[in-house]
C-alpha atoms as a PDB file:
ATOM      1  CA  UNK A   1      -8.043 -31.509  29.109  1.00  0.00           C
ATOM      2  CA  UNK A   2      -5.953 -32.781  32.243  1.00  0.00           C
ATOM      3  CA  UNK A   3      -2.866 -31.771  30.372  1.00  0.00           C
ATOM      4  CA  UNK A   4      -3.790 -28.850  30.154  1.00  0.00           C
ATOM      5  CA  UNK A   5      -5.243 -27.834  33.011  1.00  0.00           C
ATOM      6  CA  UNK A   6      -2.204 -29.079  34.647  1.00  0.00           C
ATOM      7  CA  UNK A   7       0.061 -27.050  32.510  1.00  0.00           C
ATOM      8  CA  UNK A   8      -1.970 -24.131  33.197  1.00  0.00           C
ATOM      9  CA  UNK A   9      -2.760 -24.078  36.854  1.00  0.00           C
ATOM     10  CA  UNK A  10       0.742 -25.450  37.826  1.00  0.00           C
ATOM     11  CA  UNK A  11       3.028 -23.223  35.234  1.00  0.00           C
ATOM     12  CA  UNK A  12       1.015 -20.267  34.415  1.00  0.00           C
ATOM     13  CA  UNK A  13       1.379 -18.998  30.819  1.00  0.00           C
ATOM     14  CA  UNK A  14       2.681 -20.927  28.218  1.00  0.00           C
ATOM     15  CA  UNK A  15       4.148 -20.930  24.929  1.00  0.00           C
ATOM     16  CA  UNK A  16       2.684 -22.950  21.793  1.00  0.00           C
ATOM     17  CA  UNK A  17      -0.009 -25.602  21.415  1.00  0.00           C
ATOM     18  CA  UNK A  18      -1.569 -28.322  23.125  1.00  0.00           C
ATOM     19  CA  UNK A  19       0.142 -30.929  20.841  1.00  0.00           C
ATOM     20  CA  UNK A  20       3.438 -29.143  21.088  1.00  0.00           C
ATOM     21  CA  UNK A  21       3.488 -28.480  24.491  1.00  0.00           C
ATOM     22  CA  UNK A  22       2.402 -32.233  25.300  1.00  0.00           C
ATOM     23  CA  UNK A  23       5.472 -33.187  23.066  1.00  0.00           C
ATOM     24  CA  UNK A  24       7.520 -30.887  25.218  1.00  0.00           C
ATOM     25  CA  UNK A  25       6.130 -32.767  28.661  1.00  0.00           C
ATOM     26  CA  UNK A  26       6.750 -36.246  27.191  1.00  0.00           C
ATOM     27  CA  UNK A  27      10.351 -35.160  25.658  1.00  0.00           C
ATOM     28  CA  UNK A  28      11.282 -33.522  29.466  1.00  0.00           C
ATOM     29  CA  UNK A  29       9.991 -37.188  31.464  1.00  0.00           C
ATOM     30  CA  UNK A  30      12.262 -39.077  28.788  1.00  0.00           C
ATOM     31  CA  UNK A  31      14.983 -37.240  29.928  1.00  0.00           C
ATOM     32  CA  UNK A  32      14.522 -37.659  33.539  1.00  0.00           C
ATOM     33  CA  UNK A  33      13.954 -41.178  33.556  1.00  0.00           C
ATOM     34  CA  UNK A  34      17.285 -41.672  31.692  1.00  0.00           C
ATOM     35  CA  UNK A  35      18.785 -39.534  34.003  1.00  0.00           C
ATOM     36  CA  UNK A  36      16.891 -41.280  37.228  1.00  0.00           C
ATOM     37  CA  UNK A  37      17.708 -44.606  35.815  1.00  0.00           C
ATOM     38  CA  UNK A  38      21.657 -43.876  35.561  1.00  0.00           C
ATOM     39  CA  UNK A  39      21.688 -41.737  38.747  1.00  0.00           C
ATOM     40  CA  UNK A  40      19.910 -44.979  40.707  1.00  0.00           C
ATOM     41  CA  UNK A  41      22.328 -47.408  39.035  1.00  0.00           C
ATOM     42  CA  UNK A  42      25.409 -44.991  39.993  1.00  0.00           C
ATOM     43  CA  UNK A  43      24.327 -44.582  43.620  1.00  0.00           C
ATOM     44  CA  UNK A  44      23.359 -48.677  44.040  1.00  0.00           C
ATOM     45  CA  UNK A  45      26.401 -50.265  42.311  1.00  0.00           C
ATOM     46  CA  UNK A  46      29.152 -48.318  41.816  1.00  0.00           C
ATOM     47  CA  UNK A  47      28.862 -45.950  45.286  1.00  0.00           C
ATOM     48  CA  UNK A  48      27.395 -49.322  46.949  1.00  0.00           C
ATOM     49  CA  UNK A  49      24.432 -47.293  48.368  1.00  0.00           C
ATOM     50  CA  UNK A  50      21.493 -49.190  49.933  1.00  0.00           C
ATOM     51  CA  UNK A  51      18.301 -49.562  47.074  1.00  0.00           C
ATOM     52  CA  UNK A  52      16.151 -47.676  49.623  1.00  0.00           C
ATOM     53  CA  UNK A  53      18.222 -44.969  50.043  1.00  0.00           C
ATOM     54  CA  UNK A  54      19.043 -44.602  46.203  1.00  0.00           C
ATOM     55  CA  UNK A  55      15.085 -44.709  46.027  1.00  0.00           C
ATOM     56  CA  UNK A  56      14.826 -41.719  48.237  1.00  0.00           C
ATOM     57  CA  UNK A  57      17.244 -39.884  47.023  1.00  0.00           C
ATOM     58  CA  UNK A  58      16.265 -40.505  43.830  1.00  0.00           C
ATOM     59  CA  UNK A  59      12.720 -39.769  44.108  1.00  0.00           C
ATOM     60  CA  UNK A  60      13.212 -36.705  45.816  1.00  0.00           C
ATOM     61  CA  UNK A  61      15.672 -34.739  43.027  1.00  0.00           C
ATOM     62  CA  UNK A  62      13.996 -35.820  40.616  1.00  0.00           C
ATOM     63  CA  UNK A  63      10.578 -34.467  41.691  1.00  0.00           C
ATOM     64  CA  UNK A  64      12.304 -31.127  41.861  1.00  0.00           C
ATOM     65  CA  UNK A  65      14.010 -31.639  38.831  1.00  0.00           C
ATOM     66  CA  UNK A  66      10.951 -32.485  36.872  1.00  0.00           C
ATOM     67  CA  UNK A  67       9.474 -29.161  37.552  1.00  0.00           C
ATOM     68  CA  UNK A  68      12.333 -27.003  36.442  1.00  0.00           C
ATOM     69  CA  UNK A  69      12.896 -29.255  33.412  1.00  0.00           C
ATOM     70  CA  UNK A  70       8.858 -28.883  32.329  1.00  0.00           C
ATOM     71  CA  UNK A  71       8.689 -25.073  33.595  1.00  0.00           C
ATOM     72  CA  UNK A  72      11.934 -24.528  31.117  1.00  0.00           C
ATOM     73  CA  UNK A  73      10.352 -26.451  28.307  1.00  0.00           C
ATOM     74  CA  UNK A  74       6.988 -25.211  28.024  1.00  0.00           C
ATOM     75  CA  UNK A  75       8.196 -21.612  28.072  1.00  0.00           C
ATOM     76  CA  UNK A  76      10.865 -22.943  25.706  1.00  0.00           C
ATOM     77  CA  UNK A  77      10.379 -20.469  22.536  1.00  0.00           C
ATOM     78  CA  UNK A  78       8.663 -17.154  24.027  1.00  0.00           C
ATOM     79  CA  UNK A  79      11.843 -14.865  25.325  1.00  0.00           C
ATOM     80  CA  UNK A  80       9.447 -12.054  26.357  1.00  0.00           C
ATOM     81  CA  UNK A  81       7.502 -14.774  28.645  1.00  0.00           C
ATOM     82  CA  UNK A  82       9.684 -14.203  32.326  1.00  0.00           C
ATOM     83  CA  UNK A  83       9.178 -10.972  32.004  1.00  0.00           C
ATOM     84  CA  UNK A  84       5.692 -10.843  30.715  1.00  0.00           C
ATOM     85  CA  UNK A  85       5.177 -12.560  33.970  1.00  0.00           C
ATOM     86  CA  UNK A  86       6.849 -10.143  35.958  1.00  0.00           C
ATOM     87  CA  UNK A  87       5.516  -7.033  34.463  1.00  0.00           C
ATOM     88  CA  UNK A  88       1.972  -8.783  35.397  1.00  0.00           C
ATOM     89  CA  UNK A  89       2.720  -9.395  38.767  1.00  0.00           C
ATOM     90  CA  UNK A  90       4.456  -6.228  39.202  1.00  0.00           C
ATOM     91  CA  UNK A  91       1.279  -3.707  37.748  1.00  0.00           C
ATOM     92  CA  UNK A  92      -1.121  -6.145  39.742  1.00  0.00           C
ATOM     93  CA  UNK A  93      -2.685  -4.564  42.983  1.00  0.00           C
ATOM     94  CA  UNK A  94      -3.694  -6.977  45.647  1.00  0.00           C
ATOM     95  CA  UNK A  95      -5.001  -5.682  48.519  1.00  0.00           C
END
């Protein structure tokens, strides 16, 4: 249920499953921790940037990252979806 509540209220539509689209969220994290991990280890040893910093800096990108990554995955599959989306929001009135 939190999954997908989460998926829902913070992505809107979505494409597929519950099990697939959990698959999805676990296979985009695994990718940003490796990335994280060799970004952090880049920035502390090689550039000789302090751990805090790298933590930071870290942190920050990949919060952002993590949403683009997840929004692109569990859309993944439907090519009509964007502009499903924007047909919706388009013929919606709000006053």
């Amino acid at each position: 249920v939190r999954h997908s509540s989460h998926r829902y209220l913070v992505f809107g539509r979505y494409v597929g499953g519950y099990w697939r689209s959990l698959g999805r969220m676990y296979t985009g994290y695994s990718i940003i921790i490796m990335l994280s991990t060799m970004f952090n280890y880049i920035m502390t040893k090689k550039l000789d940037v302090g751990h805090y910093v790298a933590w930071v800096v870290t942190l920050l990108w990949t919060g952002i990252v993590n949403y683009f990554i997840l929004k692109k995955l569990w859309s993944f599959g439907d090519k009509d979806t964007d502009q499903k989306v924007k047909d919706e929001k388009e013929n919606s009135t709000l006053p």
